[in-house]
N, C-alpha and C. Protein backbone atom coordinates (compact mmCIF):
# COMPACT_ATOMS: atom_id res chain seq x y z
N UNK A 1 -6.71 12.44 -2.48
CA UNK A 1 -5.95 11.72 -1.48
C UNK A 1 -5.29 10.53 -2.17
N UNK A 2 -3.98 10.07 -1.84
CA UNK A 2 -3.14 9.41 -2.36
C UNK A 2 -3.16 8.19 -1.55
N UNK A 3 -3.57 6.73 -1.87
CA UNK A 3 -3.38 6.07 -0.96
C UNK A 3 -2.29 4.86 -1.84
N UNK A 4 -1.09 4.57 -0.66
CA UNK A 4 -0.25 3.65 -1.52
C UNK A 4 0.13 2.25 -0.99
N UNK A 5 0.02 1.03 -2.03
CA UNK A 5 -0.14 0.31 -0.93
C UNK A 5 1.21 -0.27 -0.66
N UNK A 6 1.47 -1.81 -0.66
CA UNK A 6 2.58 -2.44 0.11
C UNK A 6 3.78 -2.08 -0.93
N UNK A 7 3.07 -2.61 -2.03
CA UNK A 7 4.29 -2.81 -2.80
C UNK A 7 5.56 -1.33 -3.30
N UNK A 8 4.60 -0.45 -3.11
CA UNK A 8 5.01 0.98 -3.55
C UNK A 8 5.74 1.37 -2.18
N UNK A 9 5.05 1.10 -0.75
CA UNK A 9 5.51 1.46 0.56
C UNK A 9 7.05 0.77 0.54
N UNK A 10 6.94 -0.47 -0.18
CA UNK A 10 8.27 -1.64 -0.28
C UNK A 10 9.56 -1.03 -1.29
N UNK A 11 9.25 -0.25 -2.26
CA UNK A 11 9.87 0.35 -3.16
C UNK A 11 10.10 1.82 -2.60
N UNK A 12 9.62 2.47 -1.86
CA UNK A 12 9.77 3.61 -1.20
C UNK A 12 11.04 3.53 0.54
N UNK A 13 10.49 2.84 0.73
CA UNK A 13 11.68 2.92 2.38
C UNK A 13 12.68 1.24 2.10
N UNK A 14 12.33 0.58 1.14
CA UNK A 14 13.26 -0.77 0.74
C UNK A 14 14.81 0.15 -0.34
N UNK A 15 15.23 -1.17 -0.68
CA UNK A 15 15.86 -1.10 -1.86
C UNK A 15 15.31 -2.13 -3.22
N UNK A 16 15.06 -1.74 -3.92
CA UNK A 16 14.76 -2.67 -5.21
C UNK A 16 14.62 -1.78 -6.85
N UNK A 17 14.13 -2.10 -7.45
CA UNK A 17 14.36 -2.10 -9.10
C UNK A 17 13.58 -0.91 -8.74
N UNK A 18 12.55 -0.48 -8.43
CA UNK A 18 11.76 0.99 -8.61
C UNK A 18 11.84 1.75 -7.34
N UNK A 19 13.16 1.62 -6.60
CA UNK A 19 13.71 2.36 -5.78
C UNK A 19 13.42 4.55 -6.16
N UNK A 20 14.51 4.44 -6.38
CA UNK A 20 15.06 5.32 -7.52
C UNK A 20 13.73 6.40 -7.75
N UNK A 21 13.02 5.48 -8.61
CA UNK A 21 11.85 6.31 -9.51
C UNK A 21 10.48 6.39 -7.82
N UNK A 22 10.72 5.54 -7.15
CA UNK A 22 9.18 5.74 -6.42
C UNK A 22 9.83 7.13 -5.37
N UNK A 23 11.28 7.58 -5.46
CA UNK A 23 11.32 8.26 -4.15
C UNK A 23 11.05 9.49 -5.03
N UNK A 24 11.50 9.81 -6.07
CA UNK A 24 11.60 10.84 -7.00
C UNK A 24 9.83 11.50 -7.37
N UNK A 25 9.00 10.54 -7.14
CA UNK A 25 7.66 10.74 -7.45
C UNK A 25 7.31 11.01 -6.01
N UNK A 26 7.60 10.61 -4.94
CA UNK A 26 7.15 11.28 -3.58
C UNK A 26 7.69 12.58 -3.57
N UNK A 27 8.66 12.90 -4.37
CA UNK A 27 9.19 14.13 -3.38
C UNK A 27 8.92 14.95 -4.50
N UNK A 28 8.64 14.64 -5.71
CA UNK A 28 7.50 15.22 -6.82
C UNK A 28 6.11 16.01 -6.51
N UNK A 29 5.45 15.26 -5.55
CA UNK A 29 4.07 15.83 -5.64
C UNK A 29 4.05 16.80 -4.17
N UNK A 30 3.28 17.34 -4.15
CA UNK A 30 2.75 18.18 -3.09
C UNK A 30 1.60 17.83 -2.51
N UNK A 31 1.97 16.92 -2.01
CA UNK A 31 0.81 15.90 -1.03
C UNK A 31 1.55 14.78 -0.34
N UNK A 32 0.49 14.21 0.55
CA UNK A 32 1.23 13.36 1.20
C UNK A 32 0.72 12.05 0.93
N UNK A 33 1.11 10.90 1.29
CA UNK A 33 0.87 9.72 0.89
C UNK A 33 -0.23 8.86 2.16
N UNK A 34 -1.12 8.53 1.95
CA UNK A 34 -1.63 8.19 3.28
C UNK A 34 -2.18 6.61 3.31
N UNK A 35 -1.97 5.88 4.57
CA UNK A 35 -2.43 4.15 4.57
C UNK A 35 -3.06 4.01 5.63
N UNK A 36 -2.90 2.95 6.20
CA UNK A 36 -4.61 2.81 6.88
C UNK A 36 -3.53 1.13 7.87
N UNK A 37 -4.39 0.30 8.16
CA UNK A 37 -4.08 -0.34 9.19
C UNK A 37 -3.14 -1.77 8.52
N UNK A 38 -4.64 -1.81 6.78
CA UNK A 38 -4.17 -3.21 6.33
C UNK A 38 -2.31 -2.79 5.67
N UNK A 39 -1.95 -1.57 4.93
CA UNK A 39 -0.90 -1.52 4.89
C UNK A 39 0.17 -1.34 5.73
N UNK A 40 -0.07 -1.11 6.94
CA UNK A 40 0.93 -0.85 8.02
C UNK A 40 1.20 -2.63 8.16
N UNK A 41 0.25 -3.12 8.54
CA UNK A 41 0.95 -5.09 9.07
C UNK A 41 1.33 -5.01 7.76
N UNK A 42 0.79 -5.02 6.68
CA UNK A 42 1.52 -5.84 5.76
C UNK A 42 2.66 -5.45 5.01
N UNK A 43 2.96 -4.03 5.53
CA UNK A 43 4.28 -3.66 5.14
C UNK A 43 5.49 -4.38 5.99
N UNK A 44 5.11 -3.77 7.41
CA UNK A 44 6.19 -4.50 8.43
C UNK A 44 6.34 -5.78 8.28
N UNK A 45 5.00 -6.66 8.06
CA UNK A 45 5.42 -8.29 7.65
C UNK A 45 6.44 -8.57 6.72
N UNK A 46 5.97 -7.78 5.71
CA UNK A 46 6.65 -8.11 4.69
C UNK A 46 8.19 -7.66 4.75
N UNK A 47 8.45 -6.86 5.13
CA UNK A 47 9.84 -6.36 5.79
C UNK A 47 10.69 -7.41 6.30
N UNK A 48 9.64 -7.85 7.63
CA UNK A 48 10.22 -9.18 8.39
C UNK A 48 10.53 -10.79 7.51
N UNK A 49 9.67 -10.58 6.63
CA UNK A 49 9.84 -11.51 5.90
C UNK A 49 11.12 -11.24 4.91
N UNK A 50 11.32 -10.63 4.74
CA UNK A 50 12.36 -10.51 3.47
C UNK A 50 13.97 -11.07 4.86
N UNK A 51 13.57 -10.53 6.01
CA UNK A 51 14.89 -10.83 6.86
C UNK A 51 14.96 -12.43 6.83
N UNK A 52 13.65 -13.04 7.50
CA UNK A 52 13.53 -14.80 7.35
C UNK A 52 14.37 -15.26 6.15
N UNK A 53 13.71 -14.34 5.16
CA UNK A 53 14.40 -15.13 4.04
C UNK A 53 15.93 -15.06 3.66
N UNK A 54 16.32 -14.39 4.63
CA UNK A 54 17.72 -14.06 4.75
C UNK A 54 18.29 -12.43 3.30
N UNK A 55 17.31 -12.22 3.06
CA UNK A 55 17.35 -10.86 2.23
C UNK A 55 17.62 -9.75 2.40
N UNK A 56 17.50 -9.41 3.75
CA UNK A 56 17.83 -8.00 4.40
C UNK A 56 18.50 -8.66 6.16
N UNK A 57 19.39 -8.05 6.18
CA UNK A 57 20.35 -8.01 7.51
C UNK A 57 18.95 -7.21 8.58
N UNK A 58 19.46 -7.82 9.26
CA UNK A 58 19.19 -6.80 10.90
C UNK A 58 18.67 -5.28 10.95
N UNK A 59 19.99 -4.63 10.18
CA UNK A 59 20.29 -3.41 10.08
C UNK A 59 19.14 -2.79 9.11
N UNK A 60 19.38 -3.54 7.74
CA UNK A 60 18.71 -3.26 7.08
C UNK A 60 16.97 -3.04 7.31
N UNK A 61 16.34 -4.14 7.84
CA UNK A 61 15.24 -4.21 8.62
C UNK A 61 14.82 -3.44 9.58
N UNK A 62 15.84 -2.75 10.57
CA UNK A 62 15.41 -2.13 11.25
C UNK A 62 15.71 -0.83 10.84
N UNK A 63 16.33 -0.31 9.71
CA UNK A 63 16.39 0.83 9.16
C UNK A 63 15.08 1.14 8.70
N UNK A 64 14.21 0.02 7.23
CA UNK A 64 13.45 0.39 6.89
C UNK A 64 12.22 0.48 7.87
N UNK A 65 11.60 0.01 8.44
CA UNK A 65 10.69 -0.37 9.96
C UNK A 65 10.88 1.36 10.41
N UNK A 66 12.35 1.13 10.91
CA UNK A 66 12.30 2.58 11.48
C UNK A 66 11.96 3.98 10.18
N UNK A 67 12.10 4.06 9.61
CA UNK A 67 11.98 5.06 8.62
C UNK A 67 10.56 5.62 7.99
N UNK A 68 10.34 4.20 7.94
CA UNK A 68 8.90 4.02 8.11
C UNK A 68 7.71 4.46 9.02
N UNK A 69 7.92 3.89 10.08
CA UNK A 69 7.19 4.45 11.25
C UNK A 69 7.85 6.01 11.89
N UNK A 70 8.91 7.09 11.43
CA UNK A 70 9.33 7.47 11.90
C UNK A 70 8.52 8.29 10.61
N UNK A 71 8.54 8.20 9.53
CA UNK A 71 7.54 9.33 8.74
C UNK A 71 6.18 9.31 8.77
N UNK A 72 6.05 8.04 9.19
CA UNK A 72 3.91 8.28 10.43
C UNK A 72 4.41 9.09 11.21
N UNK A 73 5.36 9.20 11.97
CA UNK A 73 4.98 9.87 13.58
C UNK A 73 5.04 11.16 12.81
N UNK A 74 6.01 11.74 11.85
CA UNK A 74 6.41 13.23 11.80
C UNK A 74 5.20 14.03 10.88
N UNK A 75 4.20 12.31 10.21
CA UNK A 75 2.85 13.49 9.51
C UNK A 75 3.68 13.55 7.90
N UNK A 76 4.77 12.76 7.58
CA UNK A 76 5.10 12.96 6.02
C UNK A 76 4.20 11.62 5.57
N UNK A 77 3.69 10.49 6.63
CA UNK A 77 2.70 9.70 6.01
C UNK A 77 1.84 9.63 6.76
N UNK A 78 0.08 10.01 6.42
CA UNK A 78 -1.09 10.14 7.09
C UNK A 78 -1.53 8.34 7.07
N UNK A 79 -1.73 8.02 8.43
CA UNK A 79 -2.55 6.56 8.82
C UNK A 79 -3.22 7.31 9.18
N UNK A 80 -4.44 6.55 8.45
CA UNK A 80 -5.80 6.65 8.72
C UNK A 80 -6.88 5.60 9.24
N UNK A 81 -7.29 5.90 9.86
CA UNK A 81 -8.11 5.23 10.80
C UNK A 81 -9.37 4.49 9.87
N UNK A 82 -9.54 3.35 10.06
CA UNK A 82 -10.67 2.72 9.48
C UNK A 82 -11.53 1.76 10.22
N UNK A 83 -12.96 1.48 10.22
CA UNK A 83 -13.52 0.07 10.53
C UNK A 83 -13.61 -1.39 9.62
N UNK A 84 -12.90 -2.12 10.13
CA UNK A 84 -12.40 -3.46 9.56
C UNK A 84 -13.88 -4.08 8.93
N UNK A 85 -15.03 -3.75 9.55
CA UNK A 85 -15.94 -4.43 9.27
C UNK A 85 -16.44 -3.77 7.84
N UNK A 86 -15.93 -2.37 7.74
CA UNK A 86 -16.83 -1.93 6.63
C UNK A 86 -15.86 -2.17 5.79
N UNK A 87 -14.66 -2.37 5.94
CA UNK A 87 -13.57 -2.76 4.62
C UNK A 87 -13.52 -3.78 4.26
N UNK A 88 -14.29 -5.07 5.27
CA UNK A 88 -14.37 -6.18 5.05
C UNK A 88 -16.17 -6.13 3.91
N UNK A 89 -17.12 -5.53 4.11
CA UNK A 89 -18.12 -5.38 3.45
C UNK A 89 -17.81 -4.74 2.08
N UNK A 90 -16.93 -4.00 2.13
CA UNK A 90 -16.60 -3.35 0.38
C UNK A 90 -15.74 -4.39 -0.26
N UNK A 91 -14.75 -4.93 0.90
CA UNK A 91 -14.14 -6.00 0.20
C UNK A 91 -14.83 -7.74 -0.89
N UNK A 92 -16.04 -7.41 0.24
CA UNK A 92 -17.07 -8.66 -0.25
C UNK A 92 -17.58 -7.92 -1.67
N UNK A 93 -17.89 -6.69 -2.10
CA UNK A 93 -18.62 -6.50 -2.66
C UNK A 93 -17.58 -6.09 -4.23
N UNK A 94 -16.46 -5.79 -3.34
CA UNK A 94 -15.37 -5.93 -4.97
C UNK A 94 -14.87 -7.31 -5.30
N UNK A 95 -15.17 -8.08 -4.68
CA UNK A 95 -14.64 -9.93 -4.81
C UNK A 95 -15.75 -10.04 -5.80
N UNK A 96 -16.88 -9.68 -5.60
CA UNK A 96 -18.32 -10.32 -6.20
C UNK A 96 -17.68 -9.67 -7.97
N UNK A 97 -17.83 -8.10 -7.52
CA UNK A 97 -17.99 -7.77 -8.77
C UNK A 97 -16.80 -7.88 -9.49
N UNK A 98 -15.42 -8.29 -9.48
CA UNK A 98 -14.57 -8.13 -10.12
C UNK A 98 -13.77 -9.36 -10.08
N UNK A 99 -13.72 -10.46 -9.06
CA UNK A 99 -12.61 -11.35 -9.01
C UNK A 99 -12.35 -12.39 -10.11
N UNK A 100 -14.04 -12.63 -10.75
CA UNK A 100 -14.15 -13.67 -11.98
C UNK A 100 -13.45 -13.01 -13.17
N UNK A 101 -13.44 -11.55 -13.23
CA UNK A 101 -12.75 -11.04 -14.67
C UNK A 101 -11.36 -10.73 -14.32
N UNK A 102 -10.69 -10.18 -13.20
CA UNK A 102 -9.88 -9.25 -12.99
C UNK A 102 -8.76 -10.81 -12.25
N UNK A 103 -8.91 -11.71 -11.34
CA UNK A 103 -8.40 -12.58 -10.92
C UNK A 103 -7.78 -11.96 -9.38
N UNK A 104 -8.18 -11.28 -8.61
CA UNK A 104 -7.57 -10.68 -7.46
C UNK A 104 -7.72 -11.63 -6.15
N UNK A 105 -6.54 -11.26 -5.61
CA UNK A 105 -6.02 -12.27 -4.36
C UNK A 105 -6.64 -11.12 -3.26
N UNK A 106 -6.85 -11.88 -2.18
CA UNK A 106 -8.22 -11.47 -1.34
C UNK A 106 -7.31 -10.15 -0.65
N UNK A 107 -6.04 -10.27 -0.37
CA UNK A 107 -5.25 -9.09 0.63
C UNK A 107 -5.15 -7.97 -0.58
N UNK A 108 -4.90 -8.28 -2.01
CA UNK A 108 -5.08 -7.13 -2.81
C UNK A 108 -6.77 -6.65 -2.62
N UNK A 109 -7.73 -6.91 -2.84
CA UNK A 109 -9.15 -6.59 -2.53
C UNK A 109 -8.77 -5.68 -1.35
N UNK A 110 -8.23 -6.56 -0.08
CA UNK A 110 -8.78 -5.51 1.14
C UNK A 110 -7.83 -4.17 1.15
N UNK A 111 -6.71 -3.93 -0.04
CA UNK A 111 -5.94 -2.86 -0.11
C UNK A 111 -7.19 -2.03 -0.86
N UNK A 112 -7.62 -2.37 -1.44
CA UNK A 112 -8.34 -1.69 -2.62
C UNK A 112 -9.89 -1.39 -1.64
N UNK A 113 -9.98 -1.78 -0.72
CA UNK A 113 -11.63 -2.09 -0.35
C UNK A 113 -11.11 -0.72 0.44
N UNK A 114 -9.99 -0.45 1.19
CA UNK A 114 -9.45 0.14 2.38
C UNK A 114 -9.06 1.70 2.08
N UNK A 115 -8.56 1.35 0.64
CA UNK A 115 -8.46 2.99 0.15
C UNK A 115 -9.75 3.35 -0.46
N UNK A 116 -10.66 3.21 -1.10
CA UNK A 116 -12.37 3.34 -0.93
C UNK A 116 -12.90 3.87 0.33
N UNK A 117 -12.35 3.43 1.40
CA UNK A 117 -13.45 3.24 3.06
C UNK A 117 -12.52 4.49 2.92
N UNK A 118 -11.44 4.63 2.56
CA UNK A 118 -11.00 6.13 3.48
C UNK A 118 -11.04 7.55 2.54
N UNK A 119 -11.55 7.17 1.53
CA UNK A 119 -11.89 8.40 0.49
C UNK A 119 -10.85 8.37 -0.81
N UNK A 120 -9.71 7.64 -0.71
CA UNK A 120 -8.96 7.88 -1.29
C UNK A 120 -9.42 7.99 -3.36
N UNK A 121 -8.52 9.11 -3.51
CA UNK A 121 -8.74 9.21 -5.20
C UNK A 121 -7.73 8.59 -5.89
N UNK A 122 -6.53 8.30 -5.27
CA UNK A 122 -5.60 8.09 -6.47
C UNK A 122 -5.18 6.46 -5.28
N UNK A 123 -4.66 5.48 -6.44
CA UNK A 123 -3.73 4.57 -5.80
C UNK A 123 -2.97 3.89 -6.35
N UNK A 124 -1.56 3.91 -5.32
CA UNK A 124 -0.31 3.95 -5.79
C UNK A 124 -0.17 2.49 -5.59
N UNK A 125 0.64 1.78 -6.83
CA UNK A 125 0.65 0.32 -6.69
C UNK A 125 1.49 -0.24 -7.70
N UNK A 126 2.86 -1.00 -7.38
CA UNK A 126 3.17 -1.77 -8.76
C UNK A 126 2.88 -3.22 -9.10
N UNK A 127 1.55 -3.30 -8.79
CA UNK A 127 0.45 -4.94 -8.68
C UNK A 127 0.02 -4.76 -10.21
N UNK A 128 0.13 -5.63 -10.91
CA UNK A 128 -0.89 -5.28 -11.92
C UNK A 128 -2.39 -5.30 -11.89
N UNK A 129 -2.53 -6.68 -11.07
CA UNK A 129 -4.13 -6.66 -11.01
C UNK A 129 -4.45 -5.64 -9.84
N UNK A 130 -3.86 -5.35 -9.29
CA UNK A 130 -4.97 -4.46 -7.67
C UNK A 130 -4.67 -3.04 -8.42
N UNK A 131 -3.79 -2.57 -9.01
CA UNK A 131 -3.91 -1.76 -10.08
C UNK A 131 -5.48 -1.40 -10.87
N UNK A 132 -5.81 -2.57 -11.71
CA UNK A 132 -6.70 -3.19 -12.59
C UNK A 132 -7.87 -3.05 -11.71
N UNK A 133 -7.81 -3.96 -10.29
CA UNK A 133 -9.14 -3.54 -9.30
C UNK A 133 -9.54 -1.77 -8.92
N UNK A 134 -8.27 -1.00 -8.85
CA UNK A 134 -8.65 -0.07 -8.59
C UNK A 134 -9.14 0.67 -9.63
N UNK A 135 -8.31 0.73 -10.84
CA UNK A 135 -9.03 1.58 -11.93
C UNK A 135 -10.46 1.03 -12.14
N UNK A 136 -11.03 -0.21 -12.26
CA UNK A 136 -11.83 -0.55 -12.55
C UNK A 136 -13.03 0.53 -11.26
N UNK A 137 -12.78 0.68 -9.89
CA UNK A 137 -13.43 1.21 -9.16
C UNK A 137 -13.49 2.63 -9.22
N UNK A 138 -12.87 2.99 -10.36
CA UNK A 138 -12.68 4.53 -10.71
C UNK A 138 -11.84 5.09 -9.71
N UNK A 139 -10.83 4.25 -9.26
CA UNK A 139 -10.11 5.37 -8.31
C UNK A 139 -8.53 5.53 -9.71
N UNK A 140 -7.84 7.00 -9.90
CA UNK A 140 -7.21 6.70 -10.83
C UNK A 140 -5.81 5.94 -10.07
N UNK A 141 -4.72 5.36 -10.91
CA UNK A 141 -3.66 4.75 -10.47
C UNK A 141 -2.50 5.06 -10.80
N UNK A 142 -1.54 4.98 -10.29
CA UNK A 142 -0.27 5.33 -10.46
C UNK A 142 1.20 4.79 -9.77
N UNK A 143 2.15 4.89 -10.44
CA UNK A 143 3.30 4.02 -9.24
C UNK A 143 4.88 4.88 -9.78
């Protein structure tokens, strides 16, 4: 199972520098890409945020938003259902073991705690460190 988080979701239905290469690797594999609750807000936030910042028009925003939520509804991206409390308990327990070597910011942890809680094997990310958190958890990585 493929779980991918913001930044890859941001490079997949956005426009930016790994545009190009992240759509070419979705439509590469024969599987589907699947997220969970913490990447759904923090995709759309981050969406909204790029408009605040005056970065994306209207249009643009509500293109990606829509495109987005319009490949959840059709099943080309699996949300998966999780309990916050147990992603918040794996999250405590990858802060412990990794934050002093690895340096991870607490919303990268709960990406990484979240694809763990839902089985995931592979995760898609162009973070270096939540990258770094995940390989370190043996899940393999890729972007």
């Amino acid at each position: 199972m493929i779980c991918a988080d913001t930044s890859f979701l941001f490079s997949l239905y956005g426009s930016d520098v790994n545009t190009t290469a992240t759509q070419k690797q979705v439509t590469a594999i024969n599987t589907l890409l699947h997220v969970h609750v913490v990447n759904d807000f923090e995709f759309e936030n981050a969406v909204r945020l790029r408009f605040f910042q005056g970065k994306f028009t209207a249009t643009e925003r509500d293109r990606i938003i829509s495109g987005y939520r319009g490949d959840v509804k059709s099943g080309r991206v699996i949300q998966v259902s999780l309990s916050m409390p147990d992603v918040f308990d794996e999250a405590a327990r990858l802060s412990a073991a990794h934050t002093e070597t690895i340096g991870n910011r607490a919303y990268d942890i709960l990406h990484v705690a979240a694809a763990r809680i839902i089985g995931a094997t592979e995760f898609w990310s162009f973070d270096g460190k939540q990258r770094a958190l995940a390989e370190a958890e043996g899940l393999k990585v890729g972007q």
